[in-house]
N, C-alpha and C. Protein backbone atom coordinates (compact mmCIF):
# COMPACT_ATOMS: atom_id res chain seq x y z
N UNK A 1 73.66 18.93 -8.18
CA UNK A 1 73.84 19.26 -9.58
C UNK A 1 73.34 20.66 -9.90
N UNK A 2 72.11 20.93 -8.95
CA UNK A 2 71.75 22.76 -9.31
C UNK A 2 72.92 23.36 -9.10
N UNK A 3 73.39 23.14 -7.88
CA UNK A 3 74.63 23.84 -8.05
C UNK A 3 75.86 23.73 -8.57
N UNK A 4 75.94 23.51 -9.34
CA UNK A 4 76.81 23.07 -10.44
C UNK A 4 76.43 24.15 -11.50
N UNK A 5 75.04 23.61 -11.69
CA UNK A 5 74.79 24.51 -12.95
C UNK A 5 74.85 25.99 -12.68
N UNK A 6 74.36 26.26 -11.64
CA UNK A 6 74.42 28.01 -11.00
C UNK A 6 75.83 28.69 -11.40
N UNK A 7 76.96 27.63 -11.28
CA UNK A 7 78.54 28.00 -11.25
C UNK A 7 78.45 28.28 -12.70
N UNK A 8 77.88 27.34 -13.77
CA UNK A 8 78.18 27.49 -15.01
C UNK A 8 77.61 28.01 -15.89
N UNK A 9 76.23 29.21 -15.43
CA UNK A 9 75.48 30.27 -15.61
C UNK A 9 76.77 31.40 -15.14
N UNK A 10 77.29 31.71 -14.34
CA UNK A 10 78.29 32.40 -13.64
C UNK A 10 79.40 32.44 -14.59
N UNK A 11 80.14 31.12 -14.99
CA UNK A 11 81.00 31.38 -15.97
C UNK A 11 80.60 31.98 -17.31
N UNK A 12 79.55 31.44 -17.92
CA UNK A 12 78.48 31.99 -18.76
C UNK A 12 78.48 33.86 -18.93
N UNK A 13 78.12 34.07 -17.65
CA UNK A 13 77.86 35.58 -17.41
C UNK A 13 79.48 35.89 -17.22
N UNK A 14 80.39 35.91 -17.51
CA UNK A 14 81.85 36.29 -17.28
C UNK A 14 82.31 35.70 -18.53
N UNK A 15 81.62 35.46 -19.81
CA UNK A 15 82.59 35.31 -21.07
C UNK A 15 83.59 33.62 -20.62
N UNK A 16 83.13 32.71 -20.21
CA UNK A 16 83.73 31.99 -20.06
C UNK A 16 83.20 30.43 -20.14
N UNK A 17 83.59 30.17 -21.49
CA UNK A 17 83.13 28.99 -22.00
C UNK A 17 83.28 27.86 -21.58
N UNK A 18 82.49 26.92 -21.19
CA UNK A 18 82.93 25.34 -19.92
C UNK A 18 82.59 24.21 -21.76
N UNK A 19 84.05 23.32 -21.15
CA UNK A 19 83.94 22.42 -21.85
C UNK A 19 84.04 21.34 -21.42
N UNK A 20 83.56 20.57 -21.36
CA UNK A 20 83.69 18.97 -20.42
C UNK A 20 83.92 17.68 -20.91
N UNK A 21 84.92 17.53 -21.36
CA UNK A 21 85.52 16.17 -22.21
C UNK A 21 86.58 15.13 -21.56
N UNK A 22 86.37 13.84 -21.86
CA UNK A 22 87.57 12.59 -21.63
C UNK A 22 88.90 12.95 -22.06
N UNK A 23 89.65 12.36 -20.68
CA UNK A 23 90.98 12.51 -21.64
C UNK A 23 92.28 12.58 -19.85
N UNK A 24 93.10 12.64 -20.96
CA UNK A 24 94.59 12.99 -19.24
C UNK A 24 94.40 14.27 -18.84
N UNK A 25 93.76 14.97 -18.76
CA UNK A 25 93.87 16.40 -18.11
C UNK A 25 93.22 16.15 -16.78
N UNK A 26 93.21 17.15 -15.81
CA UNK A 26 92.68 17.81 -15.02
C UNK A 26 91.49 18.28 -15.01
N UNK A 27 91.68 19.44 -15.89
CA UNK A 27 91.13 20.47 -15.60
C UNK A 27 92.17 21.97 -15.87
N UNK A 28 91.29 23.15 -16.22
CA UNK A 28 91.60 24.20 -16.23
C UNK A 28 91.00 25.37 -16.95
N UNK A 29 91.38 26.70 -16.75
CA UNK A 29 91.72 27.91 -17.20
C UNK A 29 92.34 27.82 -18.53
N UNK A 30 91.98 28.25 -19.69
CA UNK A 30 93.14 28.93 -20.83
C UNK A 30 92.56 29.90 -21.73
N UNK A 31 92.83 30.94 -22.25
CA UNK A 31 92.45 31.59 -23.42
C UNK A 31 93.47 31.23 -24.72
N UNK A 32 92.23 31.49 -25.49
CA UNK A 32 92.18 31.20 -27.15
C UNK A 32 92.16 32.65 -27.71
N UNK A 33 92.81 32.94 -28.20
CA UNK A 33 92.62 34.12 -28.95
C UNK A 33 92.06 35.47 -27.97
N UNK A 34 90.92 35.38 -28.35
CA UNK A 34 89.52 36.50 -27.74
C UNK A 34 89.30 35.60 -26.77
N UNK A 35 89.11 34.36 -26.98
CA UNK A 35 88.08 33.43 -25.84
C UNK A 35 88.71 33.04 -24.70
N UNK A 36 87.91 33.00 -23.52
CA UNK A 36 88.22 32.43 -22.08
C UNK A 36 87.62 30.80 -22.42
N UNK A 37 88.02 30.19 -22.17
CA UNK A 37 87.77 28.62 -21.84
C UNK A 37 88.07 27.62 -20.62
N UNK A 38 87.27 27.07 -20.25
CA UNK A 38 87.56 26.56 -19.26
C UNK A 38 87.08 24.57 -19.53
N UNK A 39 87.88 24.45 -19.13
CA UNK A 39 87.93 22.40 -19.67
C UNK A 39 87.93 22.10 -18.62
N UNK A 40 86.77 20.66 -18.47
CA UNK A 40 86.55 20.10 -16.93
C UNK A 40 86.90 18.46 -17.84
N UNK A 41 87.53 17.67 -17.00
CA UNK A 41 87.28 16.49 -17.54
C UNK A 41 86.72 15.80 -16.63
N UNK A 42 85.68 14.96 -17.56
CA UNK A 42 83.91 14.48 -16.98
C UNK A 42 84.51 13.21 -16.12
N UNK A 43 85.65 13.03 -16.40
CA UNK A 43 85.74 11.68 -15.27
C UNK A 43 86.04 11.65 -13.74
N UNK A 44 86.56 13.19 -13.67
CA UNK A 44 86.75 13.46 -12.08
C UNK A 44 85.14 13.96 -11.61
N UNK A 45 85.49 13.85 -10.08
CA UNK A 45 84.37 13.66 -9.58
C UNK A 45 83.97 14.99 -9.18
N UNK A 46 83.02 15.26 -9.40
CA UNK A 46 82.26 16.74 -9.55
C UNK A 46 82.47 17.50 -7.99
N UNK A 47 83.25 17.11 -6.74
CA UNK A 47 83.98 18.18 -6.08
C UNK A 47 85.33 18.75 -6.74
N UNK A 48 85.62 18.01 -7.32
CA UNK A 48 86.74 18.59 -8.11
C UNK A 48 86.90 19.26 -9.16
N UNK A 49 85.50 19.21 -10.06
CA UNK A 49 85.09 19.74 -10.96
C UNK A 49 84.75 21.40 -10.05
N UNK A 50 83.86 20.99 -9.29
CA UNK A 50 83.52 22.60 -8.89
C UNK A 50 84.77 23.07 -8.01
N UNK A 51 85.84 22.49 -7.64
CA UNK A 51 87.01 23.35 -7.52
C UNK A 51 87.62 24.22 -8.35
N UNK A 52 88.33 22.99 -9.53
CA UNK A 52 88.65 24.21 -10.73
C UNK A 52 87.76 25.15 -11.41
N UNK A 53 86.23 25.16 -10.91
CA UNK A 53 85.36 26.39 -11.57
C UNK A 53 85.71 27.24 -10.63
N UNK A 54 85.48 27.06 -9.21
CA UNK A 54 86.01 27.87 -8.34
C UNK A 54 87.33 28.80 -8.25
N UNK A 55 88.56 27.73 -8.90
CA UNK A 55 89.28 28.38 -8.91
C UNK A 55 89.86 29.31 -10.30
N UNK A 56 89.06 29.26 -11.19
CA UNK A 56 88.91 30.09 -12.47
C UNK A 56 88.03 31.59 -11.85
N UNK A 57 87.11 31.20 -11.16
CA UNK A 57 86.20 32.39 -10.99
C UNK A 57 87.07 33.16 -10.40
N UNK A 58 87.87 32.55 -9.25
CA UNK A 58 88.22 33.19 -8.12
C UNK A 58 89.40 34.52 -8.92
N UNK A 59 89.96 34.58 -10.42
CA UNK A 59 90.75 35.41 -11.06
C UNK A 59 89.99 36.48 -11.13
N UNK A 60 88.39 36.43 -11.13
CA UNK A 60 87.73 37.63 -11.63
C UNK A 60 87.33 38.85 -10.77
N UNK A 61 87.08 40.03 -10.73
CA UNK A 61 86.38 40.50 -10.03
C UNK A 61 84.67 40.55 -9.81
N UNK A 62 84.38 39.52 -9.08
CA UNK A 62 82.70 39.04 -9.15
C UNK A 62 82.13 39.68 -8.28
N UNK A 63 81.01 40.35 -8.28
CA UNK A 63 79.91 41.05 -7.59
C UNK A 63 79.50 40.51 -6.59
N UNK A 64 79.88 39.99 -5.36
CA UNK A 64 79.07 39.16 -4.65
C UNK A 64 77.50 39.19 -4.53
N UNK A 65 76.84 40.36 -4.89
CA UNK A 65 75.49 40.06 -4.92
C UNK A 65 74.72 39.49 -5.49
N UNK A 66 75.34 39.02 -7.06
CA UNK A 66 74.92 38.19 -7.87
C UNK A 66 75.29 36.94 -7.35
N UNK A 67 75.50 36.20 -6.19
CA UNK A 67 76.07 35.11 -5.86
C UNK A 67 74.72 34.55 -4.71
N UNK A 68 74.72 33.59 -4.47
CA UNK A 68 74.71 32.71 -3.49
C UNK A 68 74.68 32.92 -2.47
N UNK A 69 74.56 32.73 -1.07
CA UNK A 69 75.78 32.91 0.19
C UNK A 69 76.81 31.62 -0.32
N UNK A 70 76.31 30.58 -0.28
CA UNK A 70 77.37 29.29 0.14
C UNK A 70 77.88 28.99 -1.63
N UNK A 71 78.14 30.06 -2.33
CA UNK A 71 78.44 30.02 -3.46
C UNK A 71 79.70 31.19 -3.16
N UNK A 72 79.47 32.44 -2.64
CA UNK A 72 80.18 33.27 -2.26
C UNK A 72 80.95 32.51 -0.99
N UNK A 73 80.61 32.11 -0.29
CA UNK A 73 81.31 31.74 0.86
C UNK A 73 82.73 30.70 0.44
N UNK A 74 82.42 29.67 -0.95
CA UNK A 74 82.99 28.72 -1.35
C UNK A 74 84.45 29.54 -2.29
N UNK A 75 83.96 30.55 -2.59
CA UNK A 75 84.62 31.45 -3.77
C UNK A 75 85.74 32.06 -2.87
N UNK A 76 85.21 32.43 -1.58
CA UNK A 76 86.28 33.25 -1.06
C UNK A 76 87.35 32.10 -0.21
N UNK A 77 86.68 31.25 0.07
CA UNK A 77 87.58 29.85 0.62
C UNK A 77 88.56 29.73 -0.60
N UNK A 78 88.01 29.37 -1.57
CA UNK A 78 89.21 29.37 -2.69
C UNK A 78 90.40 30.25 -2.62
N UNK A 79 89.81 31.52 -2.90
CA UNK A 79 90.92 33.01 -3.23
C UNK A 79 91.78 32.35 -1.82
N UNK A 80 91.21 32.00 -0.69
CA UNK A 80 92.49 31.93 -0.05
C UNK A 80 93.40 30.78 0.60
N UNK A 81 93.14 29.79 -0.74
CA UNK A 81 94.10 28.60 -0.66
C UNK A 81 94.97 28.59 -2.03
C-alpha cells in the first residue's frame, strides 16, 4: 500500500487528480477543462489499479530521479507495452 501511495504523491506532483469510486468503469486518464483526472475504480484489485496509474504517468515526461528504482523500473515496463 506504501507503494501505492508513493504513485499518488507522483500524480499529485504532476497536476493530476486520483479519484477512486464504484461503478462499470475501469479506470482511466481524462481532462476537464484545466484539470487532469485520473479515476480508479476501488473494486479492481490494486495491480490493476497501479497499472492504469502507471499507464497515465507513463504520457508524462518524469524525472527519473524523483522516482524509486522499482517505481522507475515499473514505469518504463509500461511505456513499452
Amino acid at each position: 500500500m506504501a507503494f501505492f501511495k508513493q504513485l499518488s504523491e507522483l500524480l499529485r506532483s504532476y497536476n493530476i487528480e486520483l479519484k477512486i469510486g464504484k461503478g462499470y468503469f475501469k479506470g482511466g486518464g481524462c481532462r476537464i477543462n484545466d484539470r487532469r483526472i485520473l479515476y480508479l475504480n476501488r473494486t479492481e484489485n490494486l495491480n490493476n489499479q497501479i497499472d492504469i496509474v502507471l499507464t497515465e504517468l507513463g504520457h508524462f515526461d518524469i524525472d527519473a530521479q524523483k522516482l524509486r528504482p522499482e517505481i522507475e523500473a515499473l514505469l518504463e515496463n509500461s511505456r513499452e507495452n
